[in-house]
PDB file of N, CA and C in Angstrom:
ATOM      1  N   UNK A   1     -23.010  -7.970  -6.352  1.00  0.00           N
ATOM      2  CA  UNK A   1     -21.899  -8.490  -5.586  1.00  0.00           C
ATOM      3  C   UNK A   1     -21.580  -7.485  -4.483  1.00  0.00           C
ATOM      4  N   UNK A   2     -21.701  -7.899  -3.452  1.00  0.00           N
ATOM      5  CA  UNK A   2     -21.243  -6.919  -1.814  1.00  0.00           C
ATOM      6  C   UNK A   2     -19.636  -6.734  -2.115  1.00  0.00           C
ATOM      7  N   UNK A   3     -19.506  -6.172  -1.133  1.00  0.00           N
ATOM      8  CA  UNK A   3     -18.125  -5.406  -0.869  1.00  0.00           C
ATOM      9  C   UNK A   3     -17.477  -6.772  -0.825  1.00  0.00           C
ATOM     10  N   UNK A   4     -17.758  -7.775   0.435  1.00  0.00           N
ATOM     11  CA  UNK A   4     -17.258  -9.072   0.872  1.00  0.00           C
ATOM     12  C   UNK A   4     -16.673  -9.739  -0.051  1.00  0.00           C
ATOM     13  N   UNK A   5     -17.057 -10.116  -1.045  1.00  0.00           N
ATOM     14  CA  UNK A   5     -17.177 -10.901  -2.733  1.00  0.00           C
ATOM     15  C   UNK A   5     -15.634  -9.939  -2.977  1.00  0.00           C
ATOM     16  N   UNK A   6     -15.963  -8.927  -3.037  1.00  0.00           N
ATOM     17  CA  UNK A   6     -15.327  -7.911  -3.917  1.00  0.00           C
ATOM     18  C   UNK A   6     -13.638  -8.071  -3.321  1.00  0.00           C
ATOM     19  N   UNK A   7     -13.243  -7.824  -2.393  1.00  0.00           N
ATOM     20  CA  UNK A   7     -12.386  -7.885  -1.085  1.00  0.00           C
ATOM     21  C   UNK A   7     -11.714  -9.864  -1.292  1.00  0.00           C
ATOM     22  N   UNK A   8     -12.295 -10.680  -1.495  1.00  0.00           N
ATOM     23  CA  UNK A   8     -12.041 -11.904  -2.050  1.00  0.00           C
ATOM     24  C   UNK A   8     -11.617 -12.158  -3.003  1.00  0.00           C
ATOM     25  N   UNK A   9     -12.085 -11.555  -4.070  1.00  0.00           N
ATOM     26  CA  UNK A   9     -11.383 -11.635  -5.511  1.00  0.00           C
ATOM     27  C   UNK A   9     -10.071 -10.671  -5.529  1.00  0.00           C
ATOM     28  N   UNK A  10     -10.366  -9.446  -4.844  1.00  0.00           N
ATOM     29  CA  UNK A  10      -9.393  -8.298  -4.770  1.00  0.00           C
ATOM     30  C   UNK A  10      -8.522  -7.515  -3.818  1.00  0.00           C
ATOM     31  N   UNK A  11      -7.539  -8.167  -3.506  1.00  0.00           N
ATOM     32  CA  UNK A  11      -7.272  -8.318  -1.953  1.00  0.00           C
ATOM     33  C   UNK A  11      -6.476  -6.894  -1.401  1.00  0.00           C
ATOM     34  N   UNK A  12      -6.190  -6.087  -2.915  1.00  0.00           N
ATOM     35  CA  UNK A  12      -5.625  -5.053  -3.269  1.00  0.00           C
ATOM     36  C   UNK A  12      -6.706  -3.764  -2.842  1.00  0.00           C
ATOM     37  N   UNK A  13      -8.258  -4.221  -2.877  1.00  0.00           N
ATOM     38  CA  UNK A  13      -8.912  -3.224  -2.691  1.00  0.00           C
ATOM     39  C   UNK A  13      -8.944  -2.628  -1.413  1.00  0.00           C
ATOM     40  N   UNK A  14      -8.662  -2.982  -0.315  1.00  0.00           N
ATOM     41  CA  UNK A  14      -8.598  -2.307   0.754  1.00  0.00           C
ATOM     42  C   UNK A  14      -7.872  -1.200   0.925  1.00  0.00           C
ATOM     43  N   UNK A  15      -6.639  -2.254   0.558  1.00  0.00           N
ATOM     44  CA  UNK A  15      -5.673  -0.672   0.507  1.00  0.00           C
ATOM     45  C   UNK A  15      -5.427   0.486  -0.193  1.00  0.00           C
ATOM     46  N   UNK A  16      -6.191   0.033  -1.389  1.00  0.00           N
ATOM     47  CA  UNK A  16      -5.839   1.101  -2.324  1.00  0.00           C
ATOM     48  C   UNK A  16      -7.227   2.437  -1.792  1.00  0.00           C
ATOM     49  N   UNK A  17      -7.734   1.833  -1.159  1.00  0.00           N
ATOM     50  CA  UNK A  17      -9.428   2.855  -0.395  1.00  0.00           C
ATOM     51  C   UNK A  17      -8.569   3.196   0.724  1.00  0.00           C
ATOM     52  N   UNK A  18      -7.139   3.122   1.552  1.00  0.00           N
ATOM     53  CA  UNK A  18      -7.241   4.156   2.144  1.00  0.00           C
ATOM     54  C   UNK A  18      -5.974   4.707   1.571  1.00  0.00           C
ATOM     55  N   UNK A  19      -4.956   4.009   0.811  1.00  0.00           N
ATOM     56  CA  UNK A  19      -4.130   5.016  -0.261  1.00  0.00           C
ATOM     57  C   UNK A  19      -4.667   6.413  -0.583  1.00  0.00           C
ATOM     58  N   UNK A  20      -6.081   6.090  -1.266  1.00  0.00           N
ATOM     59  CA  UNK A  20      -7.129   7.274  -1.741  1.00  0.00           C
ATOM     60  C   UNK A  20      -6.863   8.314  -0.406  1.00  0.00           C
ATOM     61  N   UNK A  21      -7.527   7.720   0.962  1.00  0.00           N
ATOM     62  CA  UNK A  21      -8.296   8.385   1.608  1.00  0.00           C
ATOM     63  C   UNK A  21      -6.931   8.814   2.055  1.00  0.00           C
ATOM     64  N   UNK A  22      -5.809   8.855   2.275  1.00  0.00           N
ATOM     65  CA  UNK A  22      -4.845   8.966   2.907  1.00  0.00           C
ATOM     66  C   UNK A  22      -3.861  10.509   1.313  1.00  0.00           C
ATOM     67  N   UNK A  23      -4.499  10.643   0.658  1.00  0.00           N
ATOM     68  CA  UNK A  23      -3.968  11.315  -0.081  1.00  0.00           C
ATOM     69  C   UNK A  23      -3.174  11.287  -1.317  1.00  0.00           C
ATOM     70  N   UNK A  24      -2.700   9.760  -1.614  1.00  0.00           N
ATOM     71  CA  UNK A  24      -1.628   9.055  -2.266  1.00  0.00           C
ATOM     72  C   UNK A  24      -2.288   9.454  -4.204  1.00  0.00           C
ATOM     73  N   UNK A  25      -1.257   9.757  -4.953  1.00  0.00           N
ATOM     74  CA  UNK A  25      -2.080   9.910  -6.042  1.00  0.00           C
ATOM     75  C   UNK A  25      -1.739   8.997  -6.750  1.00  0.00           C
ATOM     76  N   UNK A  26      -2.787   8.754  -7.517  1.00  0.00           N
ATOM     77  CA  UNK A  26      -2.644   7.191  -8.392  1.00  0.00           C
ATOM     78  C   UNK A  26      -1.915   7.699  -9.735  1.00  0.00           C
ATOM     79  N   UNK A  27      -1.010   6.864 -10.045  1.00  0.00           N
ATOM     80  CA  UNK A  27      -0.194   6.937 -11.495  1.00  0.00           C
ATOM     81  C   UNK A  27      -0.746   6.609 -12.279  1.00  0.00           C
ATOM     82  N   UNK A  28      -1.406   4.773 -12.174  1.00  0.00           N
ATOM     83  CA  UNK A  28      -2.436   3.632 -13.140  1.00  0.00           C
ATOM     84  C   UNK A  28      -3.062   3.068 -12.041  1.00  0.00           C
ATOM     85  N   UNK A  29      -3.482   2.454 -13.097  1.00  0.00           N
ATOM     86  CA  UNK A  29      -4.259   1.409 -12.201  1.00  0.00           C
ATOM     87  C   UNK A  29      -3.505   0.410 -10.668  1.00  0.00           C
ATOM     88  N   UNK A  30      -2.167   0.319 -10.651  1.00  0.00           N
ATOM     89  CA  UNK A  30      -1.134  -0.168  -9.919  1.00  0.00           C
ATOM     90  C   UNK A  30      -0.472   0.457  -8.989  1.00  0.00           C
ATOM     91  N   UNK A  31      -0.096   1.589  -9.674  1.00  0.00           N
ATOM     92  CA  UNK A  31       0.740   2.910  -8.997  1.00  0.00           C
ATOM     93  C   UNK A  31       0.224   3.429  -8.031  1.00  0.00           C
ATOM     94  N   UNK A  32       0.985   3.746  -7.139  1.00  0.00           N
ATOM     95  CA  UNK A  32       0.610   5.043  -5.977  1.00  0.00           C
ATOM     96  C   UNK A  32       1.833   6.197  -5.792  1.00  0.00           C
ATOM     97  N   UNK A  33       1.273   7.291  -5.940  1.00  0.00           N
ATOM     98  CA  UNK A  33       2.749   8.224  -5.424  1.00  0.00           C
ATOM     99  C   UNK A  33       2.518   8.988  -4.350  1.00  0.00           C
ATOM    100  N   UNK A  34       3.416   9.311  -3.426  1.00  0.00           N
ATOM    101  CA  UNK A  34       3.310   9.853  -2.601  1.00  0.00           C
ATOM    102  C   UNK A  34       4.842  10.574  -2.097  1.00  0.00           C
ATOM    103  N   UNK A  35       5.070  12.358  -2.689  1.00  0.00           N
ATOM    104  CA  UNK A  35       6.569  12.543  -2.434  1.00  0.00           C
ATOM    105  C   UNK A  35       7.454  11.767  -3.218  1.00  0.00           C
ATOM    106  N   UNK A  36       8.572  11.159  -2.639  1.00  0.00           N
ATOM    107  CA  UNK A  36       9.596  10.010  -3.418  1.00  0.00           C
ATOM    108  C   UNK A  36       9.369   8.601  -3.471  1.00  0.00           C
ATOM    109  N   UNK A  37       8.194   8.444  -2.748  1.00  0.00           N
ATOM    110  CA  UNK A  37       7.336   7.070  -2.870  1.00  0.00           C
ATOM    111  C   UNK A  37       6.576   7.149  -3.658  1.00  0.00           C
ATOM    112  N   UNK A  38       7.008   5.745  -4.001  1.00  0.00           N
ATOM    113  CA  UNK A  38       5.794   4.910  -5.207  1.00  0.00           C
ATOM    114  C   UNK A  38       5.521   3.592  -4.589  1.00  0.00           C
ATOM    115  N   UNK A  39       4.327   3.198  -4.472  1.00  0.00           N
ATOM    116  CA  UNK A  39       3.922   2.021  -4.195  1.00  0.00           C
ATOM    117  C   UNK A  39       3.457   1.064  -5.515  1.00  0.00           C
ATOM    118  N   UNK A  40       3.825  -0.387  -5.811  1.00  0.00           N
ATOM    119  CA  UNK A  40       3.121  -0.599  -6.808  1.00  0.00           C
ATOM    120  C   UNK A  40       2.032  -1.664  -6.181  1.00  0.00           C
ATOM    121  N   UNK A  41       1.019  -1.799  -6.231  1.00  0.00           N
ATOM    122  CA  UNK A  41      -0.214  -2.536  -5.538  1.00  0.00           C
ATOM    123  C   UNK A  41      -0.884  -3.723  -6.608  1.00  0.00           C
ATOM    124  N   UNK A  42      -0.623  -4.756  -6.580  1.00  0.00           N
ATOM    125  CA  UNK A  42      -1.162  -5.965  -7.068  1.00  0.00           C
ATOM    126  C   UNK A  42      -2.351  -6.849  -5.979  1.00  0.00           C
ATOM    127  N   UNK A  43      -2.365  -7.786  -7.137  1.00  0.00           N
ATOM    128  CA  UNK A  43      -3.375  -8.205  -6.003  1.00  0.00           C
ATOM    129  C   UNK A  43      -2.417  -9.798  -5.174  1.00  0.00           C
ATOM    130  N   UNK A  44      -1.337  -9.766  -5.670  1.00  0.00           N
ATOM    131  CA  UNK A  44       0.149 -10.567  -4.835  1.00  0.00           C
ATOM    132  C   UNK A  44      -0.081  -9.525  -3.207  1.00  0.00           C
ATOM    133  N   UNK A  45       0.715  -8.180  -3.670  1.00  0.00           N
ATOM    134  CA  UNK A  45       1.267  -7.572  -2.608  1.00  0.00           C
ATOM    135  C   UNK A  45       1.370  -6.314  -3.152  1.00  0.00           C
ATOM    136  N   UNK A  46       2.189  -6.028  -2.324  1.00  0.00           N
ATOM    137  CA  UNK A  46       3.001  -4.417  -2.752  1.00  0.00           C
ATOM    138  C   UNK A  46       4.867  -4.350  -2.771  1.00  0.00           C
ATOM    139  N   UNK A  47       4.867  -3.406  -3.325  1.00  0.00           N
ATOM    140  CA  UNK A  47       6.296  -3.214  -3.620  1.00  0.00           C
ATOM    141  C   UNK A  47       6.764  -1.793  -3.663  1.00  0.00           C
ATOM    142  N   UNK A  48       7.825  -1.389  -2.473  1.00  0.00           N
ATOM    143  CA  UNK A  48       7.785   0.404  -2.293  1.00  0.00           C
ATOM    144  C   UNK A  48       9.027   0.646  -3.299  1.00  0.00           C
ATOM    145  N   UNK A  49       8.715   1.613  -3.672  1.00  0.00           N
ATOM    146  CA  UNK A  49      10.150   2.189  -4.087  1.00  0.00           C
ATOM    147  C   UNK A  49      10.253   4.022  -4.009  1.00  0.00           C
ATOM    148  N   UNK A  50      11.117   4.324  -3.474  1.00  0.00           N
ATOM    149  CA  UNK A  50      11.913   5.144  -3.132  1.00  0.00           C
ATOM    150  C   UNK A  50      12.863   5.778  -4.443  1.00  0.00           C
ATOM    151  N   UNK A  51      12.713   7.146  -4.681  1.00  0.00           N
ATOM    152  CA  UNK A  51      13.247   7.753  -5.574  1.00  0.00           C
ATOM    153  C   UNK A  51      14.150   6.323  -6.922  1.00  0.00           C
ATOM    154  N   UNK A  52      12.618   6.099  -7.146  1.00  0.00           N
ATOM    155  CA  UNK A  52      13.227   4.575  -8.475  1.00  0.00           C
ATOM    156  C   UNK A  52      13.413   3.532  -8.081  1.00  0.00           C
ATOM    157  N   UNK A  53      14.004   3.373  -6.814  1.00  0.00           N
ATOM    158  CA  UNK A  53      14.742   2.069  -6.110  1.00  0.00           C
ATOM    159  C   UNK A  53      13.467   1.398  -5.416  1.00  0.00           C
ATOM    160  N   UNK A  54      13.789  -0.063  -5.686  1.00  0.00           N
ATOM    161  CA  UNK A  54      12.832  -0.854  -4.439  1.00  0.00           C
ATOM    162  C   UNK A  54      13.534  -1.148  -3.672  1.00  0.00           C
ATOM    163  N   UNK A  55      12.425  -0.857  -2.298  1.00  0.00           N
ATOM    164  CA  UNK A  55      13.254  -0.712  -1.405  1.00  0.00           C
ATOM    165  C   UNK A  55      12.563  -2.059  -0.703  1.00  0.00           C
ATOM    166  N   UNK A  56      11.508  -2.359  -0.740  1.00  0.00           N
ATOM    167  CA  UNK A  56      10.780  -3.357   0.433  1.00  0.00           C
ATOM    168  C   UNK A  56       9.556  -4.206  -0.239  1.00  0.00           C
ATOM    169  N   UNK A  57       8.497  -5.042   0.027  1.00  0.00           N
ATOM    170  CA  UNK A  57       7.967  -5.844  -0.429  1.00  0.00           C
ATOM    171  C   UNK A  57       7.134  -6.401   0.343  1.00  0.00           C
ATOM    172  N   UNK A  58       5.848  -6.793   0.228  1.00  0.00           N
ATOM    173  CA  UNK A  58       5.047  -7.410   1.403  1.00  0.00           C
ATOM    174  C   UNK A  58       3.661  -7.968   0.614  1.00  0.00           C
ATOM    175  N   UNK A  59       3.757  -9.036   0.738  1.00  0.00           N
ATOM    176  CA  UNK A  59       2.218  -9.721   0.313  1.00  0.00           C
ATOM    177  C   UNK A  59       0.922  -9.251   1.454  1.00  0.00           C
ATOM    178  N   UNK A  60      -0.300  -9.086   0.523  1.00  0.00           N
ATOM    179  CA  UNK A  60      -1.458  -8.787   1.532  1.00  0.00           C
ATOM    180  C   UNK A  60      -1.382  -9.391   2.869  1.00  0.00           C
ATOM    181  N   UNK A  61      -1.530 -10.602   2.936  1.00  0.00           N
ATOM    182  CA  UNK A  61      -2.122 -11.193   4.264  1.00  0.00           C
ATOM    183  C   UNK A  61      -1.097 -10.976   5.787  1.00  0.00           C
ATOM    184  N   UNK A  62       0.203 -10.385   4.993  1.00  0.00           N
ATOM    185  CA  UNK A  62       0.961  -9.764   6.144  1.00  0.00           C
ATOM    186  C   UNK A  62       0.956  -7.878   6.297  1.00  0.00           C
ATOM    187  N   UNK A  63      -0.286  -7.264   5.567  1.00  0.00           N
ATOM    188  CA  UNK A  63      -0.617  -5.734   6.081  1.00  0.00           C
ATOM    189  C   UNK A  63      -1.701  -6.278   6.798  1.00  0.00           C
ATOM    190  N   UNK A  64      -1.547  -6.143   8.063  1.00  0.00           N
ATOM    191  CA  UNK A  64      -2.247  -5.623   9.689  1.00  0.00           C
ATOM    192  C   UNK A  64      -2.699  -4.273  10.020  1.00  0.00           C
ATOM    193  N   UNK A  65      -1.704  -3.134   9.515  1.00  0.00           N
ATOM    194  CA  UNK A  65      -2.217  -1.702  10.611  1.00  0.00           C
ATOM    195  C   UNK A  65      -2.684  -0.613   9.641  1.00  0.00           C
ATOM    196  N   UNK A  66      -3.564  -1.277   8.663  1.00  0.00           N
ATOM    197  CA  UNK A  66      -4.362  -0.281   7.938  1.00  0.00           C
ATOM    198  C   UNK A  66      -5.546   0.802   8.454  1.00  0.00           C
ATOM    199  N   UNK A  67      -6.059   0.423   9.798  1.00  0.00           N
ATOM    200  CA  UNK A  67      -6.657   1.010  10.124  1.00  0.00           C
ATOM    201  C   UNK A  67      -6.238   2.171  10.913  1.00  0.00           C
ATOM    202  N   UNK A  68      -4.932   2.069  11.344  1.00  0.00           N
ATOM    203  CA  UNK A  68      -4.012   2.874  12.021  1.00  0.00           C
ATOM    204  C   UNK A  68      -3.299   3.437  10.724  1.00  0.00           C
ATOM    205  N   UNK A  69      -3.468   2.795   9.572  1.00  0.00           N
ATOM    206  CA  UNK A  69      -2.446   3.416   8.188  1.00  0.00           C
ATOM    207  C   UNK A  69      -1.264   3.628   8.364  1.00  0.00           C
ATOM    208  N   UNK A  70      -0.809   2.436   8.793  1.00  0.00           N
ATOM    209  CA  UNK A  70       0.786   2.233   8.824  1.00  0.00           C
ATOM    210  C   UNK A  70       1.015   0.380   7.943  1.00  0.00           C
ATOM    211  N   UNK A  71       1.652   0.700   7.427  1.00  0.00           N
ATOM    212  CA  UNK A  71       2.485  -0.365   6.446  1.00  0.00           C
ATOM    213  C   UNK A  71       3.666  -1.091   7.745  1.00  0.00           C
ATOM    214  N   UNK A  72       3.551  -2.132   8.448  1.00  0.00           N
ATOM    215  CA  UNK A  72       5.216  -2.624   9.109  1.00  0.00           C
ATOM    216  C   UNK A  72       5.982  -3.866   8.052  1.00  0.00           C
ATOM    217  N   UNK A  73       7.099  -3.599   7.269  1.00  0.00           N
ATOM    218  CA  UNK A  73       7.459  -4.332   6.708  1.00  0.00           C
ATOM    219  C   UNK A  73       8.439  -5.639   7.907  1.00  0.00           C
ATOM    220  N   UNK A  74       8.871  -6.561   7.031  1.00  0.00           N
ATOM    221  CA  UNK A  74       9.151  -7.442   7.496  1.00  0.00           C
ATOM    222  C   UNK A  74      10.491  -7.506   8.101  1.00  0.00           C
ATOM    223  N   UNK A  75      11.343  -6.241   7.945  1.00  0.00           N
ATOM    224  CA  UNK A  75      12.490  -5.541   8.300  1.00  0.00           C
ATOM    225  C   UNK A  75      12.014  -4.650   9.624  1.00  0.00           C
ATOM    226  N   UNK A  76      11.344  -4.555  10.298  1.00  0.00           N
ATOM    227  CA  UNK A  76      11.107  -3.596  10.973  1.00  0.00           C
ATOM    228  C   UNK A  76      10.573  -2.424  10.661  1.00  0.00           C
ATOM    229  N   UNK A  77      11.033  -2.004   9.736  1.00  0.00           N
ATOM    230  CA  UNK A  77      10.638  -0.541   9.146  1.00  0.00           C
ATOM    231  C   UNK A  77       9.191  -0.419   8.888  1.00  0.00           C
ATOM    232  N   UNK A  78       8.735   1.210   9.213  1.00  0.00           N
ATOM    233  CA  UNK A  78       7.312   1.030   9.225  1.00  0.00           C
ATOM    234  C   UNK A  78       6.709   2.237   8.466  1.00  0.00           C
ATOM    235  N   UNK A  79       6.037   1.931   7.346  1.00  0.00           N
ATOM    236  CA  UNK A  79       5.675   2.916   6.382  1.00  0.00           C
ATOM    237  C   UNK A  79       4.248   3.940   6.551  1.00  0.00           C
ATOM    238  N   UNK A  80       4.452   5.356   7.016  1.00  0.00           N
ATOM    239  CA  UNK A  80       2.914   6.138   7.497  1.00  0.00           C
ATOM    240  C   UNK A  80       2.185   6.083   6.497  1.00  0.00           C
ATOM    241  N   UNK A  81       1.585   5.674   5.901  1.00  0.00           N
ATOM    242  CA  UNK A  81       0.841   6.279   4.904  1.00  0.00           C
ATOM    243  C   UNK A  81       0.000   7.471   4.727  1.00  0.00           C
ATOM    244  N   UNK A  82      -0.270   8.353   6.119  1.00  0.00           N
ATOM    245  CA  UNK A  82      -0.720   9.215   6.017  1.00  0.00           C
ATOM    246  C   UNK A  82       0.372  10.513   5.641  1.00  0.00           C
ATOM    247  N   UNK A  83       1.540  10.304   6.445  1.00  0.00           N
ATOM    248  CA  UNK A  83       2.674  11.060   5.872  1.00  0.00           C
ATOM    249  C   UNK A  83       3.635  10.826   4.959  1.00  0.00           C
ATOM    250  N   UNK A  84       3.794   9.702   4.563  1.00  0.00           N
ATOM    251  CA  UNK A  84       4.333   9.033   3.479  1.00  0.00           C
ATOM    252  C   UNK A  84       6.172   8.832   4.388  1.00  0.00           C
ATOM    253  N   UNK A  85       6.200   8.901   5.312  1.00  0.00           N
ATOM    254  CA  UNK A  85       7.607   8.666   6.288  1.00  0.00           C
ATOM    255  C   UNK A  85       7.535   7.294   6.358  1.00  0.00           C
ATOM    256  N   UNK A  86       8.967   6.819   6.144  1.00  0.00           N
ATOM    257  CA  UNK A  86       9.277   5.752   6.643  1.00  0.00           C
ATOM    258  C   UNK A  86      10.328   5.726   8.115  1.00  0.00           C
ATOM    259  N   UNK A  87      10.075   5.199   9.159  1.00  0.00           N
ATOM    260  CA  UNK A  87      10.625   5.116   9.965  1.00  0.00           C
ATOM    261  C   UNK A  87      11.345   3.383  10.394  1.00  0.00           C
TER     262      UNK A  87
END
């Protein structure tokens, strides 16, 4: 099975390859931490939370700037993933 296949069934895998590459350390299989961020990564979406709290929410097919490794939620706010800042 190619990557393509893989990316279809798992819509979660993209991001979690540059989570990795971006530094983020994995909790489980779901988890990401980064500082007071936690991301939880399904194959729905994601869900941030901030020292415990959720703060924001976004299904795959609305992350766009992964290649730039920025998260823009649907509030404006826009998550670095390379620095883990939300602005």
């Amino acid at each position: 099975m190619g990557n393509r296949d893989l990316n279809k069934r798992d819509p979660a895998h993209k991001l979690v390859t540059v989570l990795a590459a971006c530094l983020w350390q994995p909790l489980s299989e779901r988890l990401w931490q980064k500082g007071p961020l936690t991301l939880y990564v399904d194959e729905i979406g994601i869900f941030l939370y901030r020292h415990g709290a959720r703060t924001h929410g976004l299904s795959h097919n609305r992350i766009r700037d992964l290649k730039r490794r920025m998260i823009r939620f649907r509030d404006g706010k826009t998550l670095d993933l390379e620095t883990g800042e939300i602005a």
